[in-house]
PDB file of N, CA and C in Angstrom:
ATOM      1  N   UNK A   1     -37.912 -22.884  72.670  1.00  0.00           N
ATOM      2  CA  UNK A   1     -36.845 -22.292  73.436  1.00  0.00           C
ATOM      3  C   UNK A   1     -37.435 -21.214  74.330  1.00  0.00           C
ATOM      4  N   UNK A   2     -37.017 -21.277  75.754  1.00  0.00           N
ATOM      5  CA  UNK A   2     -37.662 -20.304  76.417  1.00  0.00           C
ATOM      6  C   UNK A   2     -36.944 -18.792  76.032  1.00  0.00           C
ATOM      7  N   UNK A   3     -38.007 -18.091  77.250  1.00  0.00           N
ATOM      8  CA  UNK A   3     -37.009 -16.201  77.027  1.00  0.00           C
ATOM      9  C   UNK A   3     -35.918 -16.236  78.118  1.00  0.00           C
ATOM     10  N   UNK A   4     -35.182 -15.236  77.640  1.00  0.00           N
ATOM     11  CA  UNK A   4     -34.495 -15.002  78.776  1.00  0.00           C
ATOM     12  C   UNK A   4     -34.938 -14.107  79.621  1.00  0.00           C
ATOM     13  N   UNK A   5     -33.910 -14.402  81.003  1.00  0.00           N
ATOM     14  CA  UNK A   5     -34.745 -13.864  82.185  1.00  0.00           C
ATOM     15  C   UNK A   5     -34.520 -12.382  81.939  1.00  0.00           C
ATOM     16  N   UNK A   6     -35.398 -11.533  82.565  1.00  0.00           N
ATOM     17  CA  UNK A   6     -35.344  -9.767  82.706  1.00  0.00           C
ATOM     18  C   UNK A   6     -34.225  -9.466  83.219  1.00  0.00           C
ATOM     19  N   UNK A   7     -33.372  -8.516  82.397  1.00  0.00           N
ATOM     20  CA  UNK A   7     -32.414  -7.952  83.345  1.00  0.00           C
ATOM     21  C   UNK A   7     -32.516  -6.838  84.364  1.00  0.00           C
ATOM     22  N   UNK A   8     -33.543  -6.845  84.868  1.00  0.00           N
ATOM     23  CA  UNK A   8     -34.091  -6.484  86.264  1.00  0.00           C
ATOM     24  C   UNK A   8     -33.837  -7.432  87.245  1.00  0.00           C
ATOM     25  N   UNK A   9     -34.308  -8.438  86.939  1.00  0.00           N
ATOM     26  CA  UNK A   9     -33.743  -9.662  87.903  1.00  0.00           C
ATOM     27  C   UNK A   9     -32.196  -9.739  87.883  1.00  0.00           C
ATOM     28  N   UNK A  10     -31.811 -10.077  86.650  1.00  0.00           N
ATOM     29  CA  UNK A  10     -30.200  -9.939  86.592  1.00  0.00           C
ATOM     30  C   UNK A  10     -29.254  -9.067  87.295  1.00  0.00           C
ATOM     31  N   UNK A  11     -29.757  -7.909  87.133  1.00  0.00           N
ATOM     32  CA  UNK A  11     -29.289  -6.916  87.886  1.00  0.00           C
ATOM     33  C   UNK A  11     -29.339  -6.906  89.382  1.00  0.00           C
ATOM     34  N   UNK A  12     -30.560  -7.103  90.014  1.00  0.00           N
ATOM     35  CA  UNK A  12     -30.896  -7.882  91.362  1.00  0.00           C
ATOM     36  C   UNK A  12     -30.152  -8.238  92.127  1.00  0.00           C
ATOM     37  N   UNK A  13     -29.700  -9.751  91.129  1.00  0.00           N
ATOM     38  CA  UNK A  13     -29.085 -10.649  91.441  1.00  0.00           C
ATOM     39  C   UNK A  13     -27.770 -10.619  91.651  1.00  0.00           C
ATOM     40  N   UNK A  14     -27.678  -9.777  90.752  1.00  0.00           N
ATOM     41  CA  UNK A  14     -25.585  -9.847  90.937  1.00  0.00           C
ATOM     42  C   UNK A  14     -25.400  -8.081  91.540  1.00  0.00           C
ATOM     43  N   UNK A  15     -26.321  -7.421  92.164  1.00  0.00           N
ATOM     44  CA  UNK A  15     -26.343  -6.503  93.054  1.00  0.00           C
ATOM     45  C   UNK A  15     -25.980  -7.206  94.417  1.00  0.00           C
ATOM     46  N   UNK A  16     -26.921  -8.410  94.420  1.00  0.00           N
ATOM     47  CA  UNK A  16     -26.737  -9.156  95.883  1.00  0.00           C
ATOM     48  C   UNK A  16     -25.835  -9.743  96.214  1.00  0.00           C
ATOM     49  N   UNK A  17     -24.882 -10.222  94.883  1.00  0.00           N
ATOM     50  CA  UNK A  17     -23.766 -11.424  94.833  1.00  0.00           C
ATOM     51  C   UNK A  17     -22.390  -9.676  95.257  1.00  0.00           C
ATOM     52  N   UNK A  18     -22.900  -8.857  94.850  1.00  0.00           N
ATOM     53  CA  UNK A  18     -21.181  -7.822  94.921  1.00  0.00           C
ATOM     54  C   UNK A  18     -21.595  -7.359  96.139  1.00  0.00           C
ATOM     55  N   UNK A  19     -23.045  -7.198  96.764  1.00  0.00           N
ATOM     56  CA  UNK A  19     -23.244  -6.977  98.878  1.00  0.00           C
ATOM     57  C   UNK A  19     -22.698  -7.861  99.234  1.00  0.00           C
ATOM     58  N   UNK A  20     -22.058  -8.852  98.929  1.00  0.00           N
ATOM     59  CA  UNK A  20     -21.767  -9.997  99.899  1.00  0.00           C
ATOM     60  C   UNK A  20     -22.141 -11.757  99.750  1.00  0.00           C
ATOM     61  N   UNK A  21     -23.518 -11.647  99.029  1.00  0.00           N
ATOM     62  CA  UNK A  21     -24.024 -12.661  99.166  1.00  0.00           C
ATOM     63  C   UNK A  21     -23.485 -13.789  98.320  1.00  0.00           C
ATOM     64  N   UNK A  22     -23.356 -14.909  98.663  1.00  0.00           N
ATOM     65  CA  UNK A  22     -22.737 -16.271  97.507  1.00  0.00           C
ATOM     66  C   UNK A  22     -24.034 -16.408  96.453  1.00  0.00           C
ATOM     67  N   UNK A  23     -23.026 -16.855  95.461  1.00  0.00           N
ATOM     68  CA  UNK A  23     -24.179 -16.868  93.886  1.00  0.00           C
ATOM     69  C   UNK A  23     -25.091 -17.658  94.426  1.00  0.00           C
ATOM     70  N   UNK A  24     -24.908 -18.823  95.343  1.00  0.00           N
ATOM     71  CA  UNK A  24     -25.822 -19.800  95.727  1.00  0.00           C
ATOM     72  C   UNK A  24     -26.763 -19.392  96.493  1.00  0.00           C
ATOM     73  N   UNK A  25     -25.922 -18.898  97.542  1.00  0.00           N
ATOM     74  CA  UNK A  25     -27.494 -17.724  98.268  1.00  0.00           C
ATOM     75  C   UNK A  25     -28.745 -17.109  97.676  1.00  0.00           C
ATOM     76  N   UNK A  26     -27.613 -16.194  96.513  1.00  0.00           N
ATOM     77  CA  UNK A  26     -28.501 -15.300  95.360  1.00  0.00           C
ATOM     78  C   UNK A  26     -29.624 -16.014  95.009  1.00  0.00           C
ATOM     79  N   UNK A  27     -29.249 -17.127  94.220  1.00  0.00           N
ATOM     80  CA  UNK A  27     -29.820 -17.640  93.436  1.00  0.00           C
ATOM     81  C   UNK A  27     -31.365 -18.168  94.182  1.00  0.00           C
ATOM     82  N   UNK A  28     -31.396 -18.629  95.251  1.00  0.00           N
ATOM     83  CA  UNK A  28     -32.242 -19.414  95.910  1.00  0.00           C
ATOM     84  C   UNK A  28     -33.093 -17.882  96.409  1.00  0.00           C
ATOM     85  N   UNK A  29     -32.419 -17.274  96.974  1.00  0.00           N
ATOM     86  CA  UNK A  29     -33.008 -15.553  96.872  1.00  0.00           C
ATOM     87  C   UNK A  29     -34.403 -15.329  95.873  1.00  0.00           C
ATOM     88  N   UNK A  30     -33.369 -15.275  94.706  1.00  0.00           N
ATOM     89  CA  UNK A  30     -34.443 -14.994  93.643  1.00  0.00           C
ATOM     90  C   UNK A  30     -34.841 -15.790  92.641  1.00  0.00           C
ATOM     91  N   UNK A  31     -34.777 -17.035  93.354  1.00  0.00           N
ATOM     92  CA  UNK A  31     -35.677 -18.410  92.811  1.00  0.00           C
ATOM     93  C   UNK A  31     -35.169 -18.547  91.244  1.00  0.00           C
ATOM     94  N   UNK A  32     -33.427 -18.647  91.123  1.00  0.00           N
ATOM     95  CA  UNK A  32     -33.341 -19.157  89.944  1.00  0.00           C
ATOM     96  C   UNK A  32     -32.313 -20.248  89.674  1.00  0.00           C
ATOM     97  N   UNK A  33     -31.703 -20.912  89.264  1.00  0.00           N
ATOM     98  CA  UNK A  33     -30.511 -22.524  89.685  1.00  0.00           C
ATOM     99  C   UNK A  33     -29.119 -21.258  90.089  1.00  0.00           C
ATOM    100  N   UNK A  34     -28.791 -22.253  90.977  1.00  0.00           N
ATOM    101  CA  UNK A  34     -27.436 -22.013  91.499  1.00  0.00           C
ATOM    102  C   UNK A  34     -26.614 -21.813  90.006  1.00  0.00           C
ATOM    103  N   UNK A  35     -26.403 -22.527  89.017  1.00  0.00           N
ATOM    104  CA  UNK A  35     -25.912 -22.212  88.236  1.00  0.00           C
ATOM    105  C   UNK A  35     -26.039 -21.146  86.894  1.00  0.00           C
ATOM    106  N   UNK A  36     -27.251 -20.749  87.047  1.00  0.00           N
ATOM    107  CA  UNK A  36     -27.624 -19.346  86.189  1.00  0.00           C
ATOM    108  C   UNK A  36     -26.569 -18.348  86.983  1.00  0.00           C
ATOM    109  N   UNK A  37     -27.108 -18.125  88.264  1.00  0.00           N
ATOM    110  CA  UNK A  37     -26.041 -17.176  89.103  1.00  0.00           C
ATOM    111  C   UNK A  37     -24.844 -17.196  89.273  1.00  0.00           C
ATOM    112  N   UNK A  38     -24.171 -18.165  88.727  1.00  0.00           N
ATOM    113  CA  UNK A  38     -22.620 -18.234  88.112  1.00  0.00           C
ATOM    114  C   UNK A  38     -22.334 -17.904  86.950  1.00  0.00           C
ATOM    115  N   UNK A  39     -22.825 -18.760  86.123  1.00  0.00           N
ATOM    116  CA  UNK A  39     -22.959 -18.083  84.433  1.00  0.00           C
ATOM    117  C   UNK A  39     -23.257 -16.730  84.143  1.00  0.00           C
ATOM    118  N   UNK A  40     -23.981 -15.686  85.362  1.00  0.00           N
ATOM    119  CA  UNK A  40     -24.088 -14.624  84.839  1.00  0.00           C
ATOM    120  C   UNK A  40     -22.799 -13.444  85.561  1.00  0.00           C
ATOM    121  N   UNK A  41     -22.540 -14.127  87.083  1.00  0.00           N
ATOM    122  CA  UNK A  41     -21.465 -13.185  87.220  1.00  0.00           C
ATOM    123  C   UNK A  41     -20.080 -14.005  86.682  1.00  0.00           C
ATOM    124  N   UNK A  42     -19.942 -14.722  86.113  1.00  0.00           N
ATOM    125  CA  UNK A  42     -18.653 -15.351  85.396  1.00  0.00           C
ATOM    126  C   UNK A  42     -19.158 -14.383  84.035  1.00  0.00           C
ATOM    127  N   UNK A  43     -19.847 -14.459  83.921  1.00  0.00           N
ATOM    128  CA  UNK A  43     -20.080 -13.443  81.844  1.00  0.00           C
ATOM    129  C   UNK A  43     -20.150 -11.963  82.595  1.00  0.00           C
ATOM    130  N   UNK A  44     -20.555 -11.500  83.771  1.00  0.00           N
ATOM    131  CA  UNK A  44     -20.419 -10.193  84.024  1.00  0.00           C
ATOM    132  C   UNK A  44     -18.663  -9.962  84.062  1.00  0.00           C
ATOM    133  N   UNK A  45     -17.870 -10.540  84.688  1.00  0.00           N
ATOM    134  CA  UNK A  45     -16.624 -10.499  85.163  1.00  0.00           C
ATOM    135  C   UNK A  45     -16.078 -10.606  83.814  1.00  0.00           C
ATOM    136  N   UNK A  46     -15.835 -11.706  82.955  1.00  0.00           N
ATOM    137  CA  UNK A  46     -15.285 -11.833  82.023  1.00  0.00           C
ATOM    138  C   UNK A  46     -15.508 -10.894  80.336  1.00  0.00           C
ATOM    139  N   UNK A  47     -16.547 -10.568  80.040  1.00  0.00           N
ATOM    140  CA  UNK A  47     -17.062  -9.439  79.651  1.00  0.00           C
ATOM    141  C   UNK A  47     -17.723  -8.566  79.931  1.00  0.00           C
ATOM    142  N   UNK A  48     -17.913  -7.842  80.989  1.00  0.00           N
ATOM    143  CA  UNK A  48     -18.278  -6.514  81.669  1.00  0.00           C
ATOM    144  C   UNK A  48     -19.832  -6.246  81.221  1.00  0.00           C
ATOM    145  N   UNK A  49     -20.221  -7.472  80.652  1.00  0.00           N
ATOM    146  CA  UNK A  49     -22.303  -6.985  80.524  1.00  0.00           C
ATOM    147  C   UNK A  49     -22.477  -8.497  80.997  1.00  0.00           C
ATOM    148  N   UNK A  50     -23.848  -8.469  81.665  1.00  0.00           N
ATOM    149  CA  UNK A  50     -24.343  -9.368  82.256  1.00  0.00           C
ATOM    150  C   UNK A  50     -25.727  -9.597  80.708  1.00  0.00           C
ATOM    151  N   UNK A  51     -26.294  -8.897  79.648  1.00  0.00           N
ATOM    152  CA  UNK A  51     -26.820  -9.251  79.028  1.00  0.00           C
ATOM    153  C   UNK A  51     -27.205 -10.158  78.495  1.00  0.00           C
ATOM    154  N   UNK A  52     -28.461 -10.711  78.246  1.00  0.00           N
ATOM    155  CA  UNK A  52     -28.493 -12.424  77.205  1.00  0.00           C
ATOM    156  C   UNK A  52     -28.253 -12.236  76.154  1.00  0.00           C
ATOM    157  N   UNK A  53     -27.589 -13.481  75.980  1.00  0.00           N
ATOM    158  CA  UNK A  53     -26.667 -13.497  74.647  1.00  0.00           C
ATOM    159  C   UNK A  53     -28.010 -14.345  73.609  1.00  0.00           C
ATOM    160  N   UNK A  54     -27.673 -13.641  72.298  1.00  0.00           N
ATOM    161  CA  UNK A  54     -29.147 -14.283  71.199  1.00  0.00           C
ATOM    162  C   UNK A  54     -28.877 -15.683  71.007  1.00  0.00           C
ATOM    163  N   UNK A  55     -29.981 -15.734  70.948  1.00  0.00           N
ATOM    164  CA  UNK A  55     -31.088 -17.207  71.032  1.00  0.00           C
ATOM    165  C   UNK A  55     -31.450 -17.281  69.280  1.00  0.00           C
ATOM    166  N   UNK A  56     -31.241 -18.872  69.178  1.00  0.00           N
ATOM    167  CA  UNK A  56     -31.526 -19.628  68.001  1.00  0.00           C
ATOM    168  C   UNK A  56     -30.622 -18.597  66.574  1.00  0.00           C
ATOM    169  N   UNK A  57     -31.488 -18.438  65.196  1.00  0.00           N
ATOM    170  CA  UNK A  57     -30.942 -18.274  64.629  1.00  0.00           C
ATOM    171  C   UNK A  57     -30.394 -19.469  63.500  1.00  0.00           C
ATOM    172  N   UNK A  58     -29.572 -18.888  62.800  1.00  0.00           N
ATOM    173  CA  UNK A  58     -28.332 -19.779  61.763  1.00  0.00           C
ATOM    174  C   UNK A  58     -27.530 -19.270  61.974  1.00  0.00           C
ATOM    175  N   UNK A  59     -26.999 -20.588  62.606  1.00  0.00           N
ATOM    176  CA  UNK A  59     -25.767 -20.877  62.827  1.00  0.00           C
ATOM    177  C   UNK A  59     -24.483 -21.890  61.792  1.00  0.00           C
ATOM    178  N   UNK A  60     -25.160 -22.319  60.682  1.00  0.00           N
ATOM    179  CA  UNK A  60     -24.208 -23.119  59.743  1.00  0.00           C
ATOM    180  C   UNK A  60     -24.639 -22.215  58.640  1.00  0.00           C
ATOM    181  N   UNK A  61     -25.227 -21.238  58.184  1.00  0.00           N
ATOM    182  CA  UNK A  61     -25.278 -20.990  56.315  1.00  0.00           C
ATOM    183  C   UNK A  61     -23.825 -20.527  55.953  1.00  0.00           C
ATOM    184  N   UNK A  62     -23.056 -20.172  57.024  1.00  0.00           N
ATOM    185  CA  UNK A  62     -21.343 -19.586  56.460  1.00  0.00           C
ATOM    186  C   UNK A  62     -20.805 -19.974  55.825  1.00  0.00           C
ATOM    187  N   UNK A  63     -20.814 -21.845  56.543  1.00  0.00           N
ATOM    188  CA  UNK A  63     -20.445 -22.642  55.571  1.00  0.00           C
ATOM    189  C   UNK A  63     -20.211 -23.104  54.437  1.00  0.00           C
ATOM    190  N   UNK A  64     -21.945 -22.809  54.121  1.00  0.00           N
ATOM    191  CA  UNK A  64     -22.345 -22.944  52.213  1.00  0.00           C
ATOM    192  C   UNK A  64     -21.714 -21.978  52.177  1.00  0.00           C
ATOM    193  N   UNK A  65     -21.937 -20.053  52.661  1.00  0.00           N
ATOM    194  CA  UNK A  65     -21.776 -19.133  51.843  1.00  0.00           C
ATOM    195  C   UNK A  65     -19.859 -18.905  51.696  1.00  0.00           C
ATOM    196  N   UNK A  66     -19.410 -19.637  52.499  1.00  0.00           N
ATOM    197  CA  UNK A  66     -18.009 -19.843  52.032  1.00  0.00           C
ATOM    198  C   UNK A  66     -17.730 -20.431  50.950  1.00  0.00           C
ATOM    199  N   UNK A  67     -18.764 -21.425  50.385  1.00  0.00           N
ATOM    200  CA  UNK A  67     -18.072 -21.894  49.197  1.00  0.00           C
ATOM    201  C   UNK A  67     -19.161 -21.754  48.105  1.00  0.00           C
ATOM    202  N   UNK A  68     -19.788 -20.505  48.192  1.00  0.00           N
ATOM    203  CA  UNK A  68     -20.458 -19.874  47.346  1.00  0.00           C
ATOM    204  C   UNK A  68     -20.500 -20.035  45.915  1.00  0.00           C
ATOM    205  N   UNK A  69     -19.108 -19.712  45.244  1.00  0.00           N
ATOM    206  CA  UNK A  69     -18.783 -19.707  44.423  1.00  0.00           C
ATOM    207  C   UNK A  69     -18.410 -21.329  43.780  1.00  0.00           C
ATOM    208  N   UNK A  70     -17.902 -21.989  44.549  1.00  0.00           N
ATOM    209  CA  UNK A  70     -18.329 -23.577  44.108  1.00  0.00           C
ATOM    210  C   UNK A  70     -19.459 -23.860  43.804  1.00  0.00           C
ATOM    211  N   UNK A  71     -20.849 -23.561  44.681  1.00  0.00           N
ATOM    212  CA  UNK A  71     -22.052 -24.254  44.400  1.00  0.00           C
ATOM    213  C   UNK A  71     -22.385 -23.521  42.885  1.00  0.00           C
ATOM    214  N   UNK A  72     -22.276 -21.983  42.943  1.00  0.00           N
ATOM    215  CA  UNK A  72     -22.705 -21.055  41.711  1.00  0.00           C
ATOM    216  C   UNK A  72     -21.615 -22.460  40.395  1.00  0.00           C
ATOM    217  N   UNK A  73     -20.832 -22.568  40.412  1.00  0.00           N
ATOM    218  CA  UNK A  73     -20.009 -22.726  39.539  1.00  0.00           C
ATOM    219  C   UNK A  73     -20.808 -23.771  38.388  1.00  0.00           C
ATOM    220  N   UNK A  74     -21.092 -25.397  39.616  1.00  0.00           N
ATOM    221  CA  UNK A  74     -21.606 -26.472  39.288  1.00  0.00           C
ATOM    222  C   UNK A  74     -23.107 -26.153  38.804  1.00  0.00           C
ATOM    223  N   UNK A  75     -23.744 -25.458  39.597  1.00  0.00           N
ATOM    224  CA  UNK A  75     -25.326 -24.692  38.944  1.00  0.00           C
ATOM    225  C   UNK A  75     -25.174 -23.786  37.533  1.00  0.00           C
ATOM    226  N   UNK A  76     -23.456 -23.268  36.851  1.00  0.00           N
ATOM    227  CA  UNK A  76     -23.814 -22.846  36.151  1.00  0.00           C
ATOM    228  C   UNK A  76     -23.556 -24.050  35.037  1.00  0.00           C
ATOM    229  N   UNK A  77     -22.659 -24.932  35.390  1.00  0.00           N
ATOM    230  CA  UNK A  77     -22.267 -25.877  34.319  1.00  0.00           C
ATOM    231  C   UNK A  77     -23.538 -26.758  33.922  1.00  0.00           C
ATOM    232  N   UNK A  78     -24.583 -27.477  34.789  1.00  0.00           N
ATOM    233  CA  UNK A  78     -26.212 -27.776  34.408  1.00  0.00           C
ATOM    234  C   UNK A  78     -26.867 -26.706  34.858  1.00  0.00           C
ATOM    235  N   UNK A  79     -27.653 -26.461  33.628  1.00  0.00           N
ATOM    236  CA  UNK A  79     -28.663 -25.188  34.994  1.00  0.00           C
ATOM    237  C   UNK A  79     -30.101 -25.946  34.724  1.00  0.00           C
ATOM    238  N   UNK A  80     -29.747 -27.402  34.523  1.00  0.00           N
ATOM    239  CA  UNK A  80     -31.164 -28.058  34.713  1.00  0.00           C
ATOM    240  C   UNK A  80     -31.080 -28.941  35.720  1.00  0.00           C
ATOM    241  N   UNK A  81     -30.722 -28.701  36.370  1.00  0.00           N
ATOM    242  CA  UNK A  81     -29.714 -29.927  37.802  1.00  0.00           C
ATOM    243  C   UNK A  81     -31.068 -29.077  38.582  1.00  0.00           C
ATOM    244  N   UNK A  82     -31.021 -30.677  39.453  1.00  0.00           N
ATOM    245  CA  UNK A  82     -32.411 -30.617  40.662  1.00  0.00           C
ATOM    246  C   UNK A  82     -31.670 -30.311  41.968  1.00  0.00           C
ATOM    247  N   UNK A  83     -32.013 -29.697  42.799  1.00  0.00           N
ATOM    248  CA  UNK A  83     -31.350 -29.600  43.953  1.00  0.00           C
ATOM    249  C   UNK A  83     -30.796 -31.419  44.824  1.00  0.00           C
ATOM    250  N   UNK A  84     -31.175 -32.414  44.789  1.00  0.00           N
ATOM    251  CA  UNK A  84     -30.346 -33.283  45.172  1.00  0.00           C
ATOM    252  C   UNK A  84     -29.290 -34.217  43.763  1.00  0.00           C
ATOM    253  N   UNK A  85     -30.032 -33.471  42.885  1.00  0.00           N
ATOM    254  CA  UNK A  85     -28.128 -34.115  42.065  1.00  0.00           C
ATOM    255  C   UNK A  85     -26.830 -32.972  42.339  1.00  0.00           C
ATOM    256  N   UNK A  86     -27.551 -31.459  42.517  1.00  0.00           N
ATOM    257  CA  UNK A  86     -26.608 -30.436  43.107  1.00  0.00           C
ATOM    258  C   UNK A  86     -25.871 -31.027  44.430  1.00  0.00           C
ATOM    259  N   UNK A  87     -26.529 -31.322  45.190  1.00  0.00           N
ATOM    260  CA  UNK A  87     -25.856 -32.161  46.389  1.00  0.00           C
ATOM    261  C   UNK A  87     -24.997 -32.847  46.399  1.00  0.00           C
ATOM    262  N   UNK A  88     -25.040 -33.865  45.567  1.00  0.00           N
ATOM    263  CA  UNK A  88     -24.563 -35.180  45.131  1.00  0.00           C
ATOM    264  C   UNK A  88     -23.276 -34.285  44.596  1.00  0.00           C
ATOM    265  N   UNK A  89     -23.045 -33.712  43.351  1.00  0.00           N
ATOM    266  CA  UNK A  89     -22.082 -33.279  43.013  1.00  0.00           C
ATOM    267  C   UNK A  89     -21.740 -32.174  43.832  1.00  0.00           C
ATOM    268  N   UNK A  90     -21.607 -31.824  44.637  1.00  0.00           N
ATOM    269  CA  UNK A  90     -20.935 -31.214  45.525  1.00  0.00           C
ATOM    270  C   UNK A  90     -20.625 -31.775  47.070  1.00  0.00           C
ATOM    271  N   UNK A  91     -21.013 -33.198  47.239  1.00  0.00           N
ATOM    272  CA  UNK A  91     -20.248 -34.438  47.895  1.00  0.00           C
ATOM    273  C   UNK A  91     -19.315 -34.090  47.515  1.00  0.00           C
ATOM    274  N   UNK A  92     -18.829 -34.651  45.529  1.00  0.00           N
ATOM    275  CA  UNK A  92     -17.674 -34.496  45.086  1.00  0.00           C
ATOM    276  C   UNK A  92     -16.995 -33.590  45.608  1.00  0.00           C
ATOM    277  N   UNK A  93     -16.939 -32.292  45.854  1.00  0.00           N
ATOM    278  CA  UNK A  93     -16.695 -31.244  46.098  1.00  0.00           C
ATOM    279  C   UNK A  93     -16.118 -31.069  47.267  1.00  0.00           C
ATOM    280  N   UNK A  94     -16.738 -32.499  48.396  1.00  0.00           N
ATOM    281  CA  UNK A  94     -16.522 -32.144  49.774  1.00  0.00           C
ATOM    282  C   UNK A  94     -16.989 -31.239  50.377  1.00  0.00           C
ATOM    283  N   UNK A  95     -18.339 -30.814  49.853  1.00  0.00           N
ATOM    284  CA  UNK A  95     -18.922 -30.180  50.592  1.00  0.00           C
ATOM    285  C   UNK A  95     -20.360 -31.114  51.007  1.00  0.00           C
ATOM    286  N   UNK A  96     -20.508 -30.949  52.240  1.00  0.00           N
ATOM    287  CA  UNK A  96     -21.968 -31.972  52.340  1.00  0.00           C
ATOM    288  C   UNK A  96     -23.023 -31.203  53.180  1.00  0.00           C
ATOM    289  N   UNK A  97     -24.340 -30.804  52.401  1.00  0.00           N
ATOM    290  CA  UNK A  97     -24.766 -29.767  52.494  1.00  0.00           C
ATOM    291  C   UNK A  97     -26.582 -30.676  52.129  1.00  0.00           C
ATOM    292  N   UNK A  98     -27.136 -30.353  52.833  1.00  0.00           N
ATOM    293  CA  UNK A  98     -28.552 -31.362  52.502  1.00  0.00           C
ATOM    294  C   UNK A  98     -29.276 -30.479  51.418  1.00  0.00           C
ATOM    295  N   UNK A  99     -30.559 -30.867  50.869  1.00  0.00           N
ATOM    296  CA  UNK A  99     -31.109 -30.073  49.968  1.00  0.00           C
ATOM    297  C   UNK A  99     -32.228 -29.057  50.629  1.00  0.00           C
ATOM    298  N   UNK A 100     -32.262 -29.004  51.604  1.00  0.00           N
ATOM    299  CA  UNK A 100     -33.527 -27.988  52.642  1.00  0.00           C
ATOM    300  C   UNK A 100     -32.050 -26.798  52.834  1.00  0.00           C
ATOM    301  N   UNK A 101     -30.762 -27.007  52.850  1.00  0.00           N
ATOM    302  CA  UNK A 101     -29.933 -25.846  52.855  1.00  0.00           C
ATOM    303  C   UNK A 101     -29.342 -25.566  51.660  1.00  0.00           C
ATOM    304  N   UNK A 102     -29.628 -26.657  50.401  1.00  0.00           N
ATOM    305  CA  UNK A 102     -29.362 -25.509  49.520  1.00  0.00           C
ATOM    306  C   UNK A 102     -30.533 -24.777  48.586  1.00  0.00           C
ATOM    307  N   UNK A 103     -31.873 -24.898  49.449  1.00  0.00           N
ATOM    308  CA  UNK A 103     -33.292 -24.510  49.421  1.00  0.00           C
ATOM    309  C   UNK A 103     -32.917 -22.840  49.894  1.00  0.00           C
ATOM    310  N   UNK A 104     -32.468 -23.115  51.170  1.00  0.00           N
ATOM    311  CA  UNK A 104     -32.523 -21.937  52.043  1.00  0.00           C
ATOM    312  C   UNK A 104     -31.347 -20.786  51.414  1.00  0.00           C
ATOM    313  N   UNK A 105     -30.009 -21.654  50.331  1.00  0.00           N
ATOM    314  CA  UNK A 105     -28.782 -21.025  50.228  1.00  0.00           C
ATOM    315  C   UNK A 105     -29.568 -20.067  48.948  1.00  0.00           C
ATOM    316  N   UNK A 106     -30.567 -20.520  48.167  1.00  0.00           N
ATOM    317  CA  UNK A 106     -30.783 -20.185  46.764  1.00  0.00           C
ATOM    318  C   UNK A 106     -32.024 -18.878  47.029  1.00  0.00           C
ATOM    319  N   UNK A 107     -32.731 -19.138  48.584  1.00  0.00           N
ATOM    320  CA  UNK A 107     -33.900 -18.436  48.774  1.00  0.00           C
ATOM    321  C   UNK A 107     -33.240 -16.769  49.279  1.00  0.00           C
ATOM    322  N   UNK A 108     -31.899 -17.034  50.202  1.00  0.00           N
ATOM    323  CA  UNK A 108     -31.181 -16.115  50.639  1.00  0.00           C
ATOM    324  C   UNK A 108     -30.946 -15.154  49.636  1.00  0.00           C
ATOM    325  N   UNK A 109     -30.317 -16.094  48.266  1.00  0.00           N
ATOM    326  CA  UNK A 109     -29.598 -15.186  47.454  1.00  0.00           C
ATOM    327  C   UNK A 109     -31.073 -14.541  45.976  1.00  0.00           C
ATOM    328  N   UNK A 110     -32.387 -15.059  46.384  1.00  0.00           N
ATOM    329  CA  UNK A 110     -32.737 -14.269  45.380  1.00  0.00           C
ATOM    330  C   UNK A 110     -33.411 -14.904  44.504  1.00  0.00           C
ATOM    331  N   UNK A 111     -32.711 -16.041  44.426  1.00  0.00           N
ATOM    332  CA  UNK A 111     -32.444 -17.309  42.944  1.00  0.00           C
ATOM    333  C   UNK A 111     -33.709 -18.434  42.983  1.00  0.00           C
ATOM    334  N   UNK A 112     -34.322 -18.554  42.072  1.00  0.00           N
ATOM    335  CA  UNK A 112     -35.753 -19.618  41.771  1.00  0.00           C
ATOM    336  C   UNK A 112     -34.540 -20.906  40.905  1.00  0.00           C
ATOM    337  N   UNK A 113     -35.078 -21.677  41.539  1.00  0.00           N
ATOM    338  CA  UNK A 113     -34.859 -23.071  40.795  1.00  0.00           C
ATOM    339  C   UNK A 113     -35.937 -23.600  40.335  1.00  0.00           C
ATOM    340  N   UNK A 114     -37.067 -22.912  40.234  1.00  0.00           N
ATOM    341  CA  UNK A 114     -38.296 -23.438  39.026  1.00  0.00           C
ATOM    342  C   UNK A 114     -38.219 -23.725  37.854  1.00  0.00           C
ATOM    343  N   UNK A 115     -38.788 -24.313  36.953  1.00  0.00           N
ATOM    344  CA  UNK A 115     -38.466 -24.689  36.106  1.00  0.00           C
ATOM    345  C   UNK A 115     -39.418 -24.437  35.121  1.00  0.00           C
ATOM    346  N   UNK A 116     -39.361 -23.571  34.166  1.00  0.00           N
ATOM    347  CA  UNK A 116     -40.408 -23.023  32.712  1.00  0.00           C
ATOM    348  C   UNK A 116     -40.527 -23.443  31.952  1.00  0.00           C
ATOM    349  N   UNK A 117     -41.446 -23.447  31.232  1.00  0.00           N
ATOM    350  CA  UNK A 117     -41.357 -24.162  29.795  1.00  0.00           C
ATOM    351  C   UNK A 117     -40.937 -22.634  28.780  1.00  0.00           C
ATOM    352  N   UNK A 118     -40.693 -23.111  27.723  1.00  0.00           N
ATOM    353  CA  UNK A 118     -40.078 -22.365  27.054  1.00  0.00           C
ATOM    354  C   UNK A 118     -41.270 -21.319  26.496  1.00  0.00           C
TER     355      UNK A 118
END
């Protein structure tokens, strides 16, 4: 994923678009698509910062952590359950959740699913 552009340029740019100039002008101005220079004075106008908005991230763990207390529930009823029979029974559940996120749900909260000998 690239960076976003400097808001030096940004600023520039929609300095030139409120002198007068069309976003399309702007844009070719300061060598960036006609449509960046809309997207930024449509997000300047509509929320009053021209700032980039964050990049990548998680964007689905809410999901699991909404039903938190379901996954805890079924992990406490086996607590020898492998992360894809956890899955499986929480299909049941209607929740459908792969095992690399409930890797990531168990790493969030702290919790080892290793397994010891006694």
């Amino acid at each position: 994923m690239g960076q976003a552009l400097s808001m030096d340029l940004r600023r520039r740019l929609l300095t030139a678009i409120d002198d007068g100039m069309s976003c399309r002008a702007a844009a070719a101005r300061f060598g960036v698509a006609p449509s960046t220079a809309i997207r930024w004075h449509d997000q300047r106008r509509t929320t009053g910062t021209f700032a980039p908005k964050p990049q990548g991230g998680d964007t689905r763990s809410r999901r699991i952590e909404e039903r938190r207390a379901e996954i805890l529930a079924v992990l406490e009823a086996r607590k020898d359950i492998s992360l894809e029979e956890l899955r499986l029974a929480l299909m049941d559940l209607d929740l459908h959740v792969s095992v690399a996120g409930l890797d990531r749900f168990f790493i969030r909260h702290g919790m080892t699913r290793k397994k010891r000998l006694s």
